[in-house]
N, C-alpha and C. Protein backbone atom coordinates (compact mmCIF):
# COMPACT_ATOMS: atom_id res chain seq x y z
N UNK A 1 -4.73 210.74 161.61
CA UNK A 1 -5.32 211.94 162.17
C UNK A 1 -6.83 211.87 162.01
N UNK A 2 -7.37 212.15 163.09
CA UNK A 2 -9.03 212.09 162.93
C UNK A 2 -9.64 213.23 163.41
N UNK A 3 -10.82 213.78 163.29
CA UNK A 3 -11.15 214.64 163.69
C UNK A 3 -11.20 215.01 165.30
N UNK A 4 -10.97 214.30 166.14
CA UNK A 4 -10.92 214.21 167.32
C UNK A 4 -9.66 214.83 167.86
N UNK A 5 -8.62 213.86 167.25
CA UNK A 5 -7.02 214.51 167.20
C UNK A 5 -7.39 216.05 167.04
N UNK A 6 -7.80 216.59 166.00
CA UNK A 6 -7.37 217.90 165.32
C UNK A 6 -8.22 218.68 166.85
N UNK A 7 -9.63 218.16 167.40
CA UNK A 7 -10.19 219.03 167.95
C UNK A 7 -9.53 219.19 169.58
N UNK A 8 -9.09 217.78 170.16
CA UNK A 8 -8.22 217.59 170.82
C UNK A 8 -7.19 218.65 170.46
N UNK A 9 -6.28 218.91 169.76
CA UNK A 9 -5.21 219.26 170.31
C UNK A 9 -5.83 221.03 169.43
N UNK A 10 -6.47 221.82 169.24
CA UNK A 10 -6.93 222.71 168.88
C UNK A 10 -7.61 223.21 170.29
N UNK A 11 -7.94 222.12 171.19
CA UNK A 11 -8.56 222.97 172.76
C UNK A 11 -7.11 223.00 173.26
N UNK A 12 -5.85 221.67 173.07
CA UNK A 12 -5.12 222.48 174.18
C UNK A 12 -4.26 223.66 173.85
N UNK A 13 -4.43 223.96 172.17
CA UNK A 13 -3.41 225.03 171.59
C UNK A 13 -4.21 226.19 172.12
N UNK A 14 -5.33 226.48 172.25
CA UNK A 14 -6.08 227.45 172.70
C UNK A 14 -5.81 227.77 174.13
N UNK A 15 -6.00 226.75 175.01
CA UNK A 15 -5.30 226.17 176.39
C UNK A 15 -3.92 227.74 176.78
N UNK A 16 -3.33 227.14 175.65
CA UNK A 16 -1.62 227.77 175.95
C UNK A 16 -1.38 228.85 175.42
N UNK A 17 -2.11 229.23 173.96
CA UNK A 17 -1.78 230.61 173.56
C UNK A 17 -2.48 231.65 174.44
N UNK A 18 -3.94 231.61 174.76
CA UNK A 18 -4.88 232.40 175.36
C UNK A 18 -3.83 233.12 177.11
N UNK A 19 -2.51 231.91 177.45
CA UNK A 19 -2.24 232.35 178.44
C UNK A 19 -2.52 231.94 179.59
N UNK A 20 -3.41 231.09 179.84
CA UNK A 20 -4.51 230.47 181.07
C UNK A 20 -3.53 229.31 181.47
N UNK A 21 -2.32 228.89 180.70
CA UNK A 21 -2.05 228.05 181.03
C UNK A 21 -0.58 227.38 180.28
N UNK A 22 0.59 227.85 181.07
CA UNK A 22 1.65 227.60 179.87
C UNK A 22 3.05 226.59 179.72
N UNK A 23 2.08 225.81 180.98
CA UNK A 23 2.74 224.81 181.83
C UNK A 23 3.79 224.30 181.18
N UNK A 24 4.63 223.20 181.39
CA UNK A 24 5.45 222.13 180.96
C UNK A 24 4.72 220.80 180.23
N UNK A 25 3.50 220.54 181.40
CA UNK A 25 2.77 219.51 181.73
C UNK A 25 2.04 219.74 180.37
N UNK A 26 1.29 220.55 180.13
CA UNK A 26 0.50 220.79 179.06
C UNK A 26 1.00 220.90 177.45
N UNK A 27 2.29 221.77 177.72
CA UNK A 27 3.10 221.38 176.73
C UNK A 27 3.79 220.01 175.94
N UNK A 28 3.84 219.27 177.27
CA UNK A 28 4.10 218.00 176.79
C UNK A 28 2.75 217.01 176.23
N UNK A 29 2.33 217.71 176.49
CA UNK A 29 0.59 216.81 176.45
C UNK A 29 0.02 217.30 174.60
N UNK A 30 0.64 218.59 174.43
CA UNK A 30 0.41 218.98 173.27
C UNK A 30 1.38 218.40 172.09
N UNK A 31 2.83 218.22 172.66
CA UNK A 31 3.51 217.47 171.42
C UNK A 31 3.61 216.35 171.41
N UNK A 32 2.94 215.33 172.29
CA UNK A 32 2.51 213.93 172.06
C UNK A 32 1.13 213.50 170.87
N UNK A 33 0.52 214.38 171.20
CA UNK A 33 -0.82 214.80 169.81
C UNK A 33 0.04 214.93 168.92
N UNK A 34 1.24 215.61 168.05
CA UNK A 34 1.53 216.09 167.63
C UNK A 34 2.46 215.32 166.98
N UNK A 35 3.12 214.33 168.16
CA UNK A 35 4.27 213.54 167.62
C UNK A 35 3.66 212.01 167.29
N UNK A 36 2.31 211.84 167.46
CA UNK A 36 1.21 210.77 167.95
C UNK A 36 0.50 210.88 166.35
N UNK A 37 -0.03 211.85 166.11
CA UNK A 37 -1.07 212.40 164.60
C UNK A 37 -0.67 212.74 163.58
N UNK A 38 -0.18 214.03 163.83
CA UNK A 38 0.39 214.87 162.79
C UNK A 38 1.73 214.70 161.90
N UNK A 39 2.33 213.67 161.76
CA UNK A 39 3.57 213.85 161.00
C UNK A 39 3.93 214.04 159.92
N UNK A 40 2.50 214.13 159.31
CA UNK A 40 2.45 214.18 157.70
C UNK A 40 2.09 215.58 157.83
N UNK A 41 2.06 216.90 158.92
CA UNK A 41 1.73 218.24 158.33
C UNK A 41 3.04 218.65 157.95
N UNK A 42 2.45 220.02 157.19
CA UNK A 42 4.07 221.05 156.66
C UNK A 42 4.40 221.51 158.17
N UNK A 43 3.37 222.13 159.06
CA UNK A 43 4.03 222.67 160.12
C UNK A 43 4.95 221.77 160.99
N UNK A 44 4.90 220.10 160.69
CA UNK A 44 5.17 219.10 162.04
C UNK A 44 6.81 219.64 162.66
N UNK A 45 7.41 220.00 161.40
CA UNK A 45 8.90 220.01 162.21
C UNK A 45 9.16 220.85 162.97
N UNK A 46 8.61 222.05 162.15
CA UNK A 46 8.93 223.86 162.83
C UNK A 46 8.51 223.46 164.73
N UNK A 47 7.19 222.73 164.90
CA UNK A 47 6.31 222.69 166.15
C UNK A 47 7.10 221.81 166.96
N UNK A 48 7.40 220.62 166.45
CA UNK A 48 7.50 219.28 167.10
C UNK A 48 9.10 220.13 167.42
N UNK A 49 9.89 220.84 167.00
CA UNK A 49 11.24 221.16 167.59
C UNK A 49 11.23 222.30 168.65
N UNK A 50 10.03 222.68 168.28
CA UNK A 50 9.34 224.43 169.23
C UNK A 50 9.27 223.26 170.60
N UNK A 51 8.23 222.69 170.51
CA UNK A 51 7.86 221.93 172.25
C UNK A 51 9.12 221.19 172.79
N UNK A 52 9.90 220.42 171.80
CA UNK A 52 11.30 220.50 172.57
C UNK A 52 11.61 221.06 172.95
N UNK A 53 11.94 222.01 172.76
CA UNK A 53 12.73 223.00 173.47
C UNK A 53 12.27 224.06 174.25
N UNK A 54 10.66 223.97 174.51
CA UNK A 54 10.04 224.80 175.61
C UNK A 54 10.61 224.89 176.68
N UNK A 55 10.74 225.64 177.91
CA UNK A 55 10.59 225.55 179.05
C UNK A 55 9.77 227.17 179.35
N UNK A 56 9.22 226.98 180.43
CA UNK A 56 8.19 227.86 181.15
C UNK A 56 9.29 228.62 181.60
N UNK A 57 10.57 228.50 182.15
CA UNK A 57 11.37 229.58 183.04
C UNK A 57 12.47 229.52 181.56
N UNK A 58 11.84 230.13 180.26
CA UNK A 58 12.93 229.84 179.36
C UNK A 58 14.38 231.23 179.34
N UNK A 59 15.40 230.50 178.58
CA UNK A 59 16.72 231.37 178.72
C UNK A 59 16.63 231.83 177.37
N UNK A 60 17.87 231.93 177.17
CA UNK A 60 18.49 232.16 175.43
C UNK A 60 18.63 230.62 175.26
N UNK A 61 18.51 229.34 175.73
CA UNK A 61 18.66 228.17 175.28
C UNK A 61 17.72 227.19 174.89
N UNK A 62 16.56 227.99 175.63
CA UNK A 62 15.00 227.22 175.25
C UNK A 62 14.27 228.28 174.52
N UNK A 63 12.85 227.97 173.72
CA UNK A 63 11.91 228.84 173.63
C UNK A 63 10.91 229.04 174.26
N UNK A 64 10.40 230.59 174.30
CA UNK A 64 9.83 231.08 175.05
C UNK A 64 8.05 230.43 174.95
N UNK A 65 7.49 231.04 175.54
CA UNK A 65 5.98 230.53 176.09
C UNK A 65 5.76 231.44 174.87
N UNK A 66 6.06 233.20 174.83
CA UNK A 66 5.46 233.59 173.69
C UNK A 66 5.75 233.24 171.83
N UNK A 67 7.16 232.88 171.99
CA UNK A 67 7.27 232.09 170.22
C UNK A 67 6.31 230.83 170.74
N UNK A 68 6.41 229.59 171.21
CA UNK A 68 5.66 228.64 171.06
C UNK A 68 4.29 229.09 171.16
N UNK A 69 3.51 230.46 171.53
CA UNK A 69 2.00 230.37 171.68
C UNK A 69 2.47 230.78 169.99
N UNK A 70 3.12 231.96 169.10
CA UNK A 70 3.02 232.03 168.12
C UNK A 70 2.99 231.17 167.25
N UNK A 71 3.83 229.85 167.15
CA UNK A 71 3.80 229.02 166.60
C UNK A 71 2.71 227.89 166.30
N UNK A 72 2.24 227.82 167.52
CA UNK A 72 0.71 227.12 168.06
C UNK A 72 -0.31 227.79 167.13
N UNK A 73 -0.37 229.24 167.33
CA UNK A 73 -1.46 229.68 166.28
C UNK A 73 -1.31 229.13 164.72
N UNK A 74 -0.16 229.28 164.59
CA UNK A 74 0.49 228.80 162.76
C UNK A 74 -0.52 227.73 162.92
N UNK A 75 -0.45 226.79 163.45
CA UNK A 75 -1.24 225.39 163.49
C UNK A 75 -2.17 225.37 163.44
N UNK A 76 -3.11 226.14 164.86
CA UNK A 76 -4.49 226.22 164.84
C UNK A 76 -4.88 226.75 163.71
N UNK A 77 -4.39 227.48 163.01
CA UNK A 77 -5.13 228.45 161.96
C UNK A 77 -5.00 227.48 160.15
N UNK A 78 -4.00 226.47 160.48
CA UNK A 78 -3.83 225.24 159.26
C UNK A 78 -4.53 224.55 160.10
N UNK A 79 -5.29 223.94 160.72
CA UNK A 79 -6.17 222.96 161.14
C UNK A 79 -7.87 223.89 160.99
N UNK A 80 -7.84 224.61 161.29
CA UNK A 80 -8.86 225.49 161.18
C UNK A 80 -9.10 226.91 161.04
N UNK A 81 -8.72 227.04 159.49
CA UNK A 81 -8.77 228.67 158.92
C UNK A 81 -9.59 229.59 159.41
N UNK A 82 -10.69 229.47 160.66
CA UNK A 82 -11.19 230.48 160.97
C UNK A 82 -10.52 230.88 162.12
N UNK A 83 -9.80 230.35 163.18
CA UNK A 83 -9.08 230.20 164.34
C UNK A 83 -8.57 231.43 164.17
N UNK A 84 -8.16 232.60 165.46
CA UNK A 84 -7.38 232.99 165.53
C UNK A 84 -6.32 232.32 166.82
């Protein structure tokens, strides 16, 4: 993990919680950072099982855009305690 990683994937968590953008495409783009850097965080499992199971048109079988933006913050805010 380098600082690049963390700032990288801290623009696209911002990207998806803010709402601007809650794609599939982006989602997948976020747990490749994630499955790519991070495997040594406490959050990696809770997240890395959240973006599995995203979908944008989610049911009772996927999670929603709003738990995964919640979850996303958990992160941003352990990568950078001032983050909301």
């Amino acid at each position: 993990m380098t600082t690049k990683d963390e700032t990288d994937l801290l623009q696209l968590i911002a990207r998806f919680t803010s709402g601007d953008d809650r794609s599939q495409s982006l989602a997948n783009e976020i747990e490749g950072i994630v499955l790519e850097c991070f495997r040594d965080q406490p959050w990696f499992e809770d997240t890395s099982t959240m973006l599995a199971q995203y979908s944008p048109v989610a049911d009772e079988h996927y999670v929603t855009g709003d738990d995964l933006s919640a979850q996303l913050k958990i992160v941003a805010n352990a990568l950078d305690p001032g983050s909301k």
